[in-house]
Protein backbone atom coordinates (compact mmCIF):
# COMPACT_ATOMS: atom_id res chain seq x y z
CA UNK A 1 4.78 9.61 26.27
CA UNK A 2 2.18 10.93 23.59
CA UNK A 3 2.70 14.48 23.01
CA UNK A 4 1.22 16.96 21.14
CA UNK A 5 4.01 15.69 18.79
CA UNK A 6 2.21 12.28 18.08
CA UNK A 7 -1.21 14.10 17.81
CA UNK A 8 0.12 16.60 15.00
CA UNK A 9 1.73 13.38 12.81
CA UNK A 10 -2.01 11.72 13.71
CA UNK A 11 -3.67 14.33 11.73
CA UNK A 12 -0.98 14.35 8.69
CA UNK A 13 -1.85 10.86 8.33
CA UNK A 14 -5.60 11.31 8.61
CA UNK A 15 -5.14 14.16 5.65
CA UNK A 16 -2.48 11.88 3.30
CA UNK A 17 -3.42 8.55 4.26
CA UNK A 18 0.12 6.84 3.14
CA UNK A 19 3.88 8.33 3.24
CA UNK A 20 7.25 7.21 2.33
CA UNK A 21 9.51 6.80 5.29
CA UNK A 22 11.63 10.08 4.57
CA UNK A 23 8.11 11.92 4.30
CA UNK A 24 7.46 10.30 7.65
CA UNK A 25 10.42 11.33 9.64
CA UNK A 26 10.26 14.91 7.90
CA UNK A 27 6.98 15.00 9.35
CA UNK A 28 7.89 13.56 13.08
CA UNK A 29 10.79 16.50 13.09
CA UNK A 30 8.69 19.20 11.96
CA UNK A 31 5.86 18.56 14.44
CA UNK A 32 8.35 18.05 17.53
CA UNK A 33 9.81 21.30 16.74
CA UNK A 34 6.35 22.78 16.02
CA UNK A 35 5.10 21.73 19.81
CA UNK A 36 8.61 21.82 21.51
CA UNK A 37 8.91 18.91 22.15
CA UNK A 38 12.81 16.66 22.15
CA UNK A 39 12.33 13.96 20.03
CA UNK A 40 15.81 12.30 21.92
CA UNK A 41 16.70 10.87 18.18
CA UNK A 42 14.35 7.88 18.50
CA UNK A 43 13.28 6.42 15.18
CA UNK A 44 10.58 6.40 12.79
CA UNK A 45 9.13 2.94 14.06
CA UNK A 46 9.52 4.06 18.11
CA UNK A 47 7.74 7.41 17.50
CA UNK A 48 4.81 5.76 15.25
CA UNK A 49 5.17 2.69 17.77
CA UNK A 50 4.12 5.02 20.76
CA UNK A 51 1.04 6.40 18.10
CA UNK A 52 -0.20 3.19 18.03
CA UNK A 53 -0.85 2.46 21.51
CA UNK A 54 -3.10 5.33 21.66
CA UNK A 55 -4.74 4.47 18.11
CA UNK A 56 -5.35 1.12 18.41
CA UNK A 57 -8.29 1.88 21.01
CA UNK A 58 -9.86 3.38 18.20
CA UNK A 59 -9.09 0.78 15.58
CA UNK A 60 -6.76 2.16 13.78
CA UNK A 61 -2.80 1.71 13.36
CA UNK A 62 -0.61 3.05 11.20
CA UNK A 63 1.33 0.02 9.64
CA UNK A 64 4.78 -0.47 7.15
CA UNK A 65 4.82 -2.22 4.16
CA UNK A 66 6.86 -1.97 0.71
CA UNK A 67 5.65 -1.69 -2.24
CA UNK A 68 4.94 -4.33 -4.56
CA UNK A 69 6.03 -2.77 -7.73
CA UNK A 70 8.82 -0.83 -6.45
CA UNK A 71 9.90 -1.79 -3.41
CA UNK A 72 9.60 1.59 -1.62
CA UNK A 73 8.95 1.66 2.30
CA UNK A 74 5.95 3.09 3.23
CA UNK A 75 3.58 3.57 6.55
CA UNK A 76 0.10 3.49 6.04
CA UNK A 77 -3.03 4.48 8.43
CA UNK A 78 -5.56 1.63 8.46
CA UNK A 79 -9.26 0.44 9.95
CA UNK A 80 -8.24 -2.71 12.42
CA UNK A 81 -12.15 -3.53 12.59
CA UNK A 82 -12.57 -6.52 10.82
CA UNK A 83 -14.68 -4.66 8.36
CA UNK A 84 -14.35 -5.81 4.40
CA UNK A 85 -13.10 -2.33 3.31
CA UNK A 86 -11.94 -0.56 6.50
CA UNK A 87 -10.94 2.99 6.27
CA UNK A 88 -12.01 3.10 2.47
CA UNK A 89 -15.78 2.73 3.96
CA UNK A 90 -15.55 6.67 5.16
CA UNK A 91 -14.28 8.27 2.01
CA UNK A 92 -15.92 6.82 -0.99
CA UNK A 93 -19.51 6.19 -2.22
CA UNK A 94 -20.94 2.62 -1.98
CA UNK A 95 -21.22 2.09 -5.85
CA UNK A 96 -17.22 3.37 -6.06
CA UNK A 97 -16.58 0.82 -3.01
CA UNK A 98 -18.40 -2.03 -4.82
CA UNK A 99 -15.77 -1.13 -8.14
CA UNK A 100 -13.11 -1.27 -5.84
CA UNK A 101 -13.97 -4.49 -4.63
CA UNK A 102 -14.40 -6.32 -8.14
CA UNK A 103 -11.01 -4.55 -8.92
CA UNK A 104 -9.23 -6.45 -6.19
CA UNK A 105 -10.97 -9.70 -6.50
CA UNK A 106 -10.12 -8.88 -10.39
CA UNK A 107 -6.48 -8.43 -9.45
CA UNK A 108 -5.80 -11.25 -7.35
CA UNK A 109 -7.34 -14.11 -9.13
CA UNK A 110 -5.26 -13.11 -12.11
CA UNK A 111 -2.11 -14.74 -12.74
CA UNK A 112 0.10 -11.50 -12.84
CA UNK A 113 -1.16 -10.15 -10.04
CA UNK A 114 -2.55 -6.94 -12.19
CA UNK A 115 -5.13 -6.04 -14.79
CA UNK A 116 -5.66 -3.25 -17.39
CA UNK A 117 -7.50 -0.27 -17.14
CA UNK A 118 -9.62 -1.20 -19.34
CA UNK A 119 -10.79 -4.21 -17.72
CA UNK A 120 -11.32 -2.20 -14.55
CA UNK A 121 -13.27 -0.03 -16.04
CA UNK A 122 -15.57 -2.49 -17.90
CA UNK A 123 -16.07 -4.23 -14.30
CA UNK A 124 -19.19 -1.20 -13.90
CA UNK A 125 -20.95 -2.88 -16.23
CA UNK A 126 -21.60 -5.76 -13.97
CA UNK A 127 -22.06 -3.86 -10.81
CA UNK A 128 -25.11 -4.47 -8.77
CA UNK A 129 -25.28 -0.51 -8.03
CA UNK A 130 -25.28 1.09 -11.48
CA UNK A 131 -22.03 3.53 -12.21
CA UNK A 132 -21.47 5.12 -15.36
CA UNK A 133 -18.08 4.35 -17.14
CA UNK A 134 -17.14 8.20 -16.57
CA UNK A 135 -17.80 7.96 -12.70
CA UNK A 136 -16.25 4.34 -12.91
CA UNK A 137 -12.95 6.06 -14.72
CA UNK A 138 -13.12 9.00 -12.07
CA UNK A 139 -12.94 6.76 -8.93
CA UNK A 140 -10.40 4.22 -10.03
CA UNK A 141 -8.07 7.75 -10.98
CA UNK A 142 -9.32 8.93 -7.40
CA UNK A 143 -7.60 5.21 -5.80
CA UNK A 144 -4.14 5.63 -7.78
CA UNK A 145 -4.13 9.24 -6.58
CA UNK A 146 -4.87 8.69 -2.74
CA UNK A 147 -2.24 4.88 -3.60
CA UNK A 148 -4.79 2.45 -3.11
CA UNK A 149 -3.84 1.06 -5.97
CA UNK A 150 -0.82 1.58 -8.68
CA UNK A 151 -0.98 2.02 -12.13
CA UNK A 152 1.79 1.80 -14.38
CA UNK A 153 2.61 4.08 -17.94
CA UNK A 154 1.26 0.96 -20.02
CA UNK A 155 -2.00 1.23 -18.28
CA UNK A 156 -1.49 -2.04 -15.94
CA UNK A 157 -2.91 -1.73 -12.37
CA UNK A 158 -1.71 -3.81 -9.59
CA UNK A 159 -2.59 -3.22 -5.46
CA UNK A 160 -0.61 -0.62 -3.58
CA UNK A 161 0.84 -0.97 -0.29
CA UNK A 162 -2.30 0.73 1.60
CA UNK A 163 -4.29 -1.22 -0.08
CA UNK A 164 -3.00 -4.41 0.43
CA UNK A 165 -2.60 -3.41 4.35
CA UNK A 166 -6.30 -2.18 4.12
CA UNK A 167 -7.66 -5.40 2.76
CA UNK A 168 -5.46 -8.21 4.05
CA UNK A 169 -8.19 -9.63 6.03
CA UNK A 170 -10.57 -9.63 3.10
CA UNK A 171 -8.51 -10.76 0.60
CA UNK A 172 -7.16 -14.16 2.85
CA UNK A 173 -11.24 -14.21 3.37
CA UNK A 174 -12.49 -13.71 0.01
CA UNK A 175 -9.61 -15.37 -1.92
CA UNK A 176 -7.66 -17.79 0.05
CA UNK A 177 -6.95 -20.49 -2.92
CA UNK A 178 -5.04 -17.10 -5.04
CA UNK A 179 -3.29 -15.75 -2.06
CA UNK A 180 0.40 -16.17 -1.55
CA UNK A 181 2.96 -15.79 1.62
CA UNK A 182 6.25 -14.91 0.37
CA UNK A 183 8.86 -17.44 1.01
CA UNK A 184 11.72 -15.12 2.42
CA UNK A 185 9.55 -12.58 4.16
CA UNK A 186 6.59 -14.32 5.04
CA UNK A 187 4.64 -11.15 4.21
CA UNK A 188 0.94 -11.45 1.58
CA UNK A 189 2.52 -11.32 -1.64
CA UNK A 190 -0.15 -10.38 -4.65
CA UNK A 191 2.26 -9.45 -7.51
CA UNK A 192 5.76 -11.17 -7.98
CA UNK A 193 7.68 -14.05 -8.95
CA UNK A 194 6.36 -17.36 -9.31
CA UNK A 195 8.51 -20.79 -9.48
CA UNK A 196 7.48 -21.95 -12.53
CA UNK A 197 8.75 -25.78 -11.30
CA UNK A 198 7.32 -26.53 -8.01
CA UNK A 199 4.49 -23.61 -8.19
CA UNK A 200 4.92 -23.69 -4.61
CA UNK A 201 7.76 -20.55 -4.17
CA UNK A 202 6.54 -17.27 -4.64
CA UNK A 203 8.41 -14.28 -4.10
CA UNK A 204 8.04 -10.16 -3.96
CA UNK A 205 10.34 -8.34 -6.32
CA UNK A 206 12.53 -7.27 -3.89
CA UNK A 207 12.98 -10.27 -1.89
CA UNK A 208 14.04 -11.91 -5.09
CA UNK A 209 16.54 -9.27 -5.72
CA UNK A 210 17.62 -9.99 -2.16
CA UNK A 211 17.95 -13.93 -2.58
CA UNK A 212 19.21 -14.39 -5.90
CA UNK A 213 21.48 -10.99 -6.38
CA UNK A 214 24.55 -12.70 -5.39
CA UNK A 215 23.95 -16.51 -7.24
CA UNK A 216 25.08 -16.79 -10.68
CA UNK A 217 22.92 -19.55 -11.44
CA UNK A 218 19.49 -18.77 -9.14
CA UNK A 219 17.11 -21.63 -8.01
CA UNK A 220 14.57 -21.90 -6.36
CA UNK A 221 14.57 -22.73 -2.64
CA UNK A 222 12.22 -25.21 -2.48
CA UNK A 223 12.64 -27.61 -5.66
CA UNK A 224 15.92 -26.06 -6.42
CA UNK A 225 14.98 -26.37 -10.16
CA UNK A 226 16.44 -23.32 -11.95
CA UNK A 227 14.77 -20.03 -11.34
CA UNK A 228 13.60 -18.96 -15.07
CA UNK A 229 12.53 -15.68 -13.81
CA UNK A 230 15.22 -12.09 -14.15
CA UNK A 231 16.41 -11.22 -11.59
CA UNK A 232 14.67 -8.03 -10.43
CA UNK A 233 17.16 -4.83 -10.22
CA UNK A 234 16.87 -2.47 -7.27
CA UNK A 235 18.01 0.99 -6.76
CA UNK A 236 17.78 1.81 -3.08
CA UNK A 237 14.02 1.28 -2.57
CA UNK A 238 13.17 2.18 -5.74
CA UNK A 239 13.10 -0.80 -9.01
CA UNK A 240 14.83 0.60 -11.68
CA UNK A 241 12.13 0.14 -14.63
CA UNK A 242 9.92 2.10 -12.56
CA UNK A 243 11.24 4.86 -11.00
CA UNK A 244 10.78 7.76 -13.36
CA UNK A 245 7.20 6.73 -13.68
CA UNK A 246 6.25 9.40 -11.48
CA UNK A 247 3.22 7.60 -9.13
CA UNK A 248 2.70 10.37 -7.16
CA UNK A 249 2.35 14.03 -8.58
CA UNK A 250 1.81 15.86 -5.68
CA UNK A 251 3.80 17.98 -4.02
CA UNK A 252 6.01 15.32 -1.33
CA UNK A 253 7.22 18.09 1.25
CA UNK A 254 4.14 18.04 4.02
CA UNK A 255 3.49 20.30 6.66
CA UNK A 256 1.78 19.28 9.39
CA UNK A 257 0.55 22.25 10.58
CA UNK A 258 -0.88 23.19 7.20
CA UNK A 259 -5.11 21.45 7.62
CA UNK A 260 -6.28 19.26 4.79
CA UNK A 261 -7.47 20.44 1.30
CA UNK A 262 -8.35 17.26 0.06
CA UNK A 263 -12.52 17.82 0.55
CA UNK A 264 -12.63 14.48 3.02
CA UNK A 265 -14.57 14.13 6.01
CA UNK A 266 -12.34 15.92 8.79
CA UNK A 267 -11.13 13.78 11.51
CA UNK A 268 -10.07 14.44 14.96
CA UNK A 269 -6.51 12.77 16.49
CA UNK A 270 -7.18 10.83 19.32
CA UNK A 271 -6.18 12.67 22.69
């Protein structure tokens, strides 16, 4: 049943956009005891499973996915319009949604799956609507902040997990011949390993730490030629070389029933 319970996580979600899965089931306990309501111990996929029968008549869903570079579980509100930049279309300005754009396209057609900051930045010189490099270097800070897309300490950004769940459609659209299934998950994979054999086996971090943790001599599933690639390490969800990077500054412990600061448009959870 969809409670005021569901409705109070709703508008969490509209104000963060994207939480880890302990942020998400801190939430779900604070708002059932909030509105009195038993949450009966279900889990965090049930409760955000009955959400999205209720959201999904407005085109919207909030969706899982780990993260590329560190293989952290998160859950992610998205546009299900088949619109090329979905939710992104309400909270930026169409020159920063054009950067955005040539960022991705930027991203995926390279062969690591990333590019530097400073080729990000130089993509507003070759925008049709004209942004100045200290607007340019403003928004792409404002998409690592809000984790549409990850940046690492040398500089190196890659697609976060809301991103990549924003954007599936239009990246399989846009850039079919450099997109890549995973072979043991079968999710989009943008940034991982490569078979550098067959070229045909491409894997996410963390499914490679999963398939090859326990084989002394990996290879690759397809060709089985010798995997040349190391072996990823994982520490829960979080890959060891980057988890005292810090991504996220902000304070992690939400309150639901705290509104928004973050300036955005203010939106309404479905009733």
């Amino acid at each position: 049943m969809y409670t005021d319970a569901h409705r109070l996580v709703v508008q969490t979600f509209l104000a963060r956009g994207v939480m880890n899965t302990k942020d998400v089931a801190d939430v779900i306990q604070k708002a059932c005891e909030r509105c009195g309501v038993t949450n009966s111990g279900q889990n965090v996929d049930n409760f955000i499973h009955q959400i999205n029968t209720k959201l999904r008549i407005n085109t919207m869903e909030i969706k899982k996915k780990r993260e590329e570079e560190t293989g952290e579980e998160v859950y992610a509100l998205v546009q299900t319009a088949e619109t090329e930049v979905g939710k992104l279309a309400t909270d930026y300005h169409p020159k920063e949604l054009e950067l955005f754009k040539e960022i991705v396209g930027k991203i995926v057609t390279s062969e690591e799956g990333e590019a530097s900051s400073t080729e990000c930045l130089n993509l507003a010189d070759s925008l049709d609507r004209r942004i100045s490099k200290d607007d340019a270097q403003t928004a792409i800070k404002k998409f690592v902040e809000e984790r549409w897309l990850y940046m690492d300490e040398e500089g190196q950004i890659s697609l976060a997990a809301r991103g990549i769940l924003e954007l599936e459609m239009f990246m399989k659209e846009s850039y079919s011949d450099f997109i890549s299934i995973c072979y043991l998950c079968q999710d989009l994979v943008v940034k991982g390993q490569l078979c550098d054999a067959c070229g045909k086996v491409k894997l996410h971090y963390f499914c490679a730490q999963r398939l090859f943790q326990t084989r002394p001599n990996p290879k690759c599933p397809s060709c089985e030629k010798a995997w040349r690639h190391q072996i990823p390490r994982l520490n829960g969800d979080v890959n060891d070389k980057r988890q005292n990077e810090g991504r996220d500054t902000r304070d992690t412990q939400v309150d639901p029933t705290q509104p928004s600061t973050s300036g955005r448009r203010k939106r309404v959870a479905p009733r």
